[in-house]
Protein backbone atom coordinates (compact mmCIF):
# COMPACT_ATOMS: atom_id res chain seq x y z
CA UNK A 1 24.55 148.69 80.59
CA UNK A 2 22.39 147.17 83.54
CA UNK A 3 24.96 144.69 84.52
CA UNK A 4 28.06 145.63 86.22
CA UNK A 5 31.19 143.14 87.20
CA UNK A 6 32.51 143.34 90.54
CA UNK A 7 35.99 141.89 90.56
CA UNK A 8 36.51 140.17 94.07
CA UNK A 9 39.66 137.64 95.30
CA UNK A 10 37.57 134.91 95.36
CA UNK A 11 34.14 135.23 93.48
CA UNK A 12 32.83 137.44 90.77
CA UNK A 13 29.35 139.63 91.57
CA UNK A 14 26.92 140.39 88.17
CA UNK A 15 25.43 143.65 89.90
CA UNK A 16 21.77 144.03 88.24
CA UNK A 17 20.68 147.96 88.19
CA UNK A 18 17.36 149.62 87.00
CA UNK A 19 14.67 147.45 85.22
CA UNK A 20 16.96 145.03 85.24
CA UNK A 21 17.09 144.25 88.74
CA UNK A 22 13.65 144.43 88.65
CA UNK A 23 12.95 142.18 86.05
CA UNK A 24 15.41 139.46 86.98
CA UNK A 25 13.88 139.92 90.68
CA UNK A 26 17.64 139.81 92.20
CA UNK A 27 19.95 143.15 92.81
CA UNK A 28 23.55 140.91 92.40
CA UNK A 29 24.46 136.89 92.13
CA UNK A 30 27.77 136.38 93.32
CA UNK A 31 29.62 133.49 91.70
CA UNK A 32 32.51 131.69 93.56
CA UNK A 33 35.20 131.23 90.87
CA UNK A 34 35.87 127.85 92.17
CA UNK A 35 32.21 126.72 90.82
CA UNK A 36 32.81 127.53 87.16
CA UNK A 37 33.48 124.40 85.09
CA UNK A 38 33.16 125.97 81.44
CA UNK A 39 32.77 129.28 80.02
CA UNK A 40 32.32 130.06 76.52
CA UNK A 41 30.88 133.28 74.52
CA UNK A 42 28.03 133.53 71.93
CA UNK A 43 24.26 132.48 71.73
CA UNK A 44 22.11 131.23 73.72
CA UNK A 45 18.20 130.64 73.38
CA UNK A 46 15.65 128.95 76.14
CA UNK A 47 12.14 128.79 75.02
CA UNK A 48 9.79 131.57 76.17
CA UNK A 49 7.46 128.76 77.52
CA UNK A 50 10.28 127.61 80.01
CA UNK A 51 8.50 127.39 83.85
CA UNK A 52 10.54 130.67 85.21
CA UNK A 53 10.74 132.96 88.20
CA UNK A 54 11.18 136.38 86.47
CA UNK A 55 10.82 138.02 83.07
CA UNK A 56 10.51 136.41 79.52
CA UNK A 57 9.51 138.21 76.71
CA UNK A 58 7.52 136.14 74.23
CA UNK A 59 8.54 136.89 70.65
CA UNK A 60 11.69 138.72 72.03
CA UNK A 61 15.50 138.30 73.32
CA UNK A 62 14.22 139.32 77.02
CA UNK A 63 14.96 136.77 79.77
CA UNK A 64 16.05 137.67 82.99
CA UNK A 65 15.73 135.68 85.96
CA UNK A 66 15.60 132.18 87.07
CA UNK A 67 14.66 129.51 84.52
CA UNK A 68 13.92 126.02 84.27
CA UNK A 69 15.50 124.44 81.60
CA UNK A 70 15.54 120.51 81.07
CA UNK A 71 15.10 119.78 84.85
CA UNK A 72 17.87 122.31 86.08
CA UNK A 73 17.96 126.22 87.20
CA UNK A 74 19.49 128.91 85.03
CA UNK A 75 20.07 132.39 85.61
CA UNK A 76 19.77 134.12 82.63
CA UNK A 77 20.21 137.89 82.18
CA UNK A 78 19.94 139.13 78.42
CA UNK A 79 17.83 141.03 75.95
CA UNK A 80 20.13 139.90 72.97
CA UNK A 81 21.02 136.15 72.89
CA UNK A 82 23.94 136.39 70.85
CA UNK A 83 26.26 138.65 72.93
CA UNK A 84 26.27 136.48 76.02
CA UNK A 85 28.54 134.80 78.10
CA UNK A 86 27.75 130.99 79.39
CA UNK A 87 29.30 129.94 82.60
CA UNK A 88 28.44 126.26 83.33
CA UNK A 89 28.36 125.60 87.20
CA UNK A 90 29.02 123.16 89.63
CA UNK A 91 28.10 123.06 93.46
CA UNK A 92 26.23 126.51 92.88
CA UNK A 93 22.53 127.08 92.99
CA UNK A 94 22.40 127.27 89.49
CA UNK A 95 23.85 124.93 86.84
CA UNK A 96 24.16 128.02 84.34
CA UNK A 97 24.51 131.59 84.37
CA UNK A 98 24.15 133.25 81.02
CA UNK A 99 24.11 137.13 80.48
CA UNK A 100 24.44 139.64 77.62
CA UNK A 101 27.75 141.89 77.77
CA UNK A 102 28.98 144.60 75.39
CA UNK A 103 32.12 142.61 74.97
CA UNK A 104 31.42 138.89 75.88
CA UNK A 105 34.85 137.66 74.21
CA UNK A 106 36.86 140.08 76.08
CA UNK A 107 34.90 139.23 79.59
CA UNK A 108 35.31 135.03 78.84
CA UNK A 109 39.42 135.67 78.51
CA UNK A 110 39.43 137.82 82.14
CA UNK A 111 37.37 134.98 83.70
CA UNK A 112 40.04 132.64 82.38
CA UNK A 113 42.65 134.48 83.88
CA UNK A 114 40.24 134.99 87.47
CA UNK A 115 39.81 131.08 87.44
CA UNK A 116 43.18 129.11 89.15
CA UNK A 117 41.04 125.69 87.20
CA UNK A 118 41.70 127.00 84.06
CA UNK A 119 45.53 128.55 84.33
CA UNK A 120 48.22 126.57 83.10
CA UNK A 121 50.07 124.43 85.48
């Protein structure tokens, strides 16, 4: 797979490899686990006419890079829209960060358990 999770105490780095990296036009986007609000697992589509700083194929699954969607900035990082993980931001760059994982349910529960917003008091 071209994206890789780095694990770190207080963030979590999507490390983009290959034509991957070169597509989304960005080697890694760290993510502060204090900034995530929501994540969920699933599908996600953005129209291949959205105003965006990267790749988008037209007719396809392939985004990667920054996107404008509705007057905010994604990140999105897939070529299959249905195996992705959502993370809805706040105070970061980007409102949302979506990319494709071989296991997006598994990944959602171990940001859960990175995230001290979403742990049981």
């Amino acid at each position: 797979m071209s994206r890789k999770i780095e694990w770190q105490e207080d963030k979590m780095v999507i490390c983009f490899t290959g034509l991957t990296s070169v597509a989304a036009l960005k080697r890694e986007l760290e993510i502060p686990y204090s900034t995530i609000k929501k994540v969920s697992a699933g599908t996600f589509e953005v129209s291949p006419f959205s105003f965006r700083i990267g790749t988008s194929g037209i007719g396809k699954n392939l985004k990667e890079g920054r996107f404008l969607h509705n007057g905010e900035w994604y990140f999105l990082s897939f070529e299959n829209h249905e195996h992705v993980v959502i993370l809805e931001l706040e105070g970061h760059e980007y409102q949302k960060v979506v990319f494709e994982h071989e296991k997006p349910e598994s990944l959602l529960k171990e940001i859960l358990h990175r995230c001290p917003q979403f742990r049981a008091p």
